[in-house]
Protein backbone atom coordinates (compact mmCIF):
# COMPACT_ATOMS: atom_id res chain seq x y z
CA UNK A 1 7.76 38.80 -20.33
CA UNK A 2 8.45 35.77 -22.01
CA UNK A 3 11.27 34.80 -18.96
CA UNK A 4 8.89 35.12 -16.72
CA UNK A 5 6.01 32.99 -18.50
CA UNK A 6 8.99 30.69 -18.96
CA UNK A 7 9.05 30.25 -15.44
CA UNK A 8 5.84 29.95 -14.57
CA UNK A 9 5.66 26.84 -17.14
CA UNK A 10 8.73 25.32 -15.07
CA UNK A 11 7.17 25.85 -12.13
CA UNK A 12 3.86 24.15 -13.25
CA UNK A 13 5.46 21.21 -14.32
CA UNK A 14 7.29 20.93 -11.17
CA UNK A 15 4.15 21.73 -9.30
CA UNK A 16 2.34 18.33 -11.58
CA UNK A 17 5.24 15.89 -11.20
CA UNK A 18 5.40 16.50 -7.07
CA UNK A 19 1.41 15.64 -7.41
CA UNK A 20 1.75 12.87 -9.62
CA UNK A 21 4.81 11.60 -7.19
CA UNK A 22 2.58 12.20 -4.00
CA UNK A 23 -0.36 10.11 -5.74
CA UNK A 24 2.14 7.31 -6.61
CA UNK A 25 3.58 7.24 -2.99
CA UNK A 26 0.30 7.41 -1.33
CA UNK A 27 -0.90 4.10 -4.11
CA UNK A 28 2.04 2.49 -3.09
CA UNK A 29 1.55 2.58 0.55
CA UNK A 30 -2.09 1.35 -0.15
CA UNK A 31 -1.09 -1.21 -2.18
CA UNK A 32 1.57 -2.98 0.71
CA UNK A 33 -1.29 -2.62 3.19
CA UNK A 34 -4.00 -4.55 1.46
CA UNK A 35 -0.73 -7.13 0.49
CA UNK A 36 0.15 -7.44 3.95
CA UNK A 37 -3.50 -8.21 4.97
CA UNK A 38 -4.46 -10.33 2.24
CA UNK A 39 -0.93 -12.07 3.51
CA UNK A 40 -2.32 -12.29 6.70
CA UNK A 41 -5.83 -13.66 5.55
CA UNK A 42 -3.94 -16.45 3.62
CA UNK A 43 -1.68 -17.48 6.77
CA UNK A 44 -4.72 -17.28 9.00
CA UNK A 45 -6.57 -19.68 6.32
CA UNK A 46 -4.04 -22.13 6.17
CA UNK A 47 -3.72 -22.68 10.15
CA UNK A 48 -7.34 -22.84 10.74
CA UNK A 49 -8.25 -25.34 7.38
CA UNK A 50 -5.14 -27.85 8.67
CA UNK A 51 -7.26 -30.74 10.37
CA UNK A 52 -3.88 -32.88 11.15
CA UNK A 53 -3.03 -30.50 13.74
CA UNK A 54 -5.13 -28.06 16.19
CA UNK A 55 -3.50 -24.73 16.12
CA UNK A 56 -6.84 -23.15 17.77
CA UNK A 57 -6.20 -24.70 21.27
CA UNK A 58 -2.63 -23.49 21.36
CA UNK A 59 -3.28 -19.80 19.31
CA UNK A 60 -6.11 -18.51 21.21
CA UNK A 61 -5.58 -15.40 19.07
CA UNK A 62 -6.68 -16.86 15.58
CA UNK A 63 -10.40 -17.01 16.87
């Protein structure tokens, strides 16, 4: 009996730390989106606040 509770305590914890890995994966993926946009954002800002040169009428696309 004990052998077999044994194992059912293994498996739990193995069970927990695949969860806890899946939640970390899935919060790291998050995270590198809302980097890469925020990244994005700031490289968007910087070529539409430069008033020496006008990116606008050669980067249609940043409208």
């Amino acid at each position: 009996m004990n052998e077999f509770l044994d194992k059912l305590s293994v498996e739990n914890r193995i069970m927990n730390a695949t969860e806890v890995n899946v939640q970390h994966a899935l919060e790291l993926e998050r995270s590198t989106k809302e980097r890469r946009m925020r990244s994005r954002e700031q490289n968007r800002a910087e070529l539409l606040g430069n008033n020496n040169i006008d990116y606008q009428k050669h980067m249609p696309w940043l409208d």
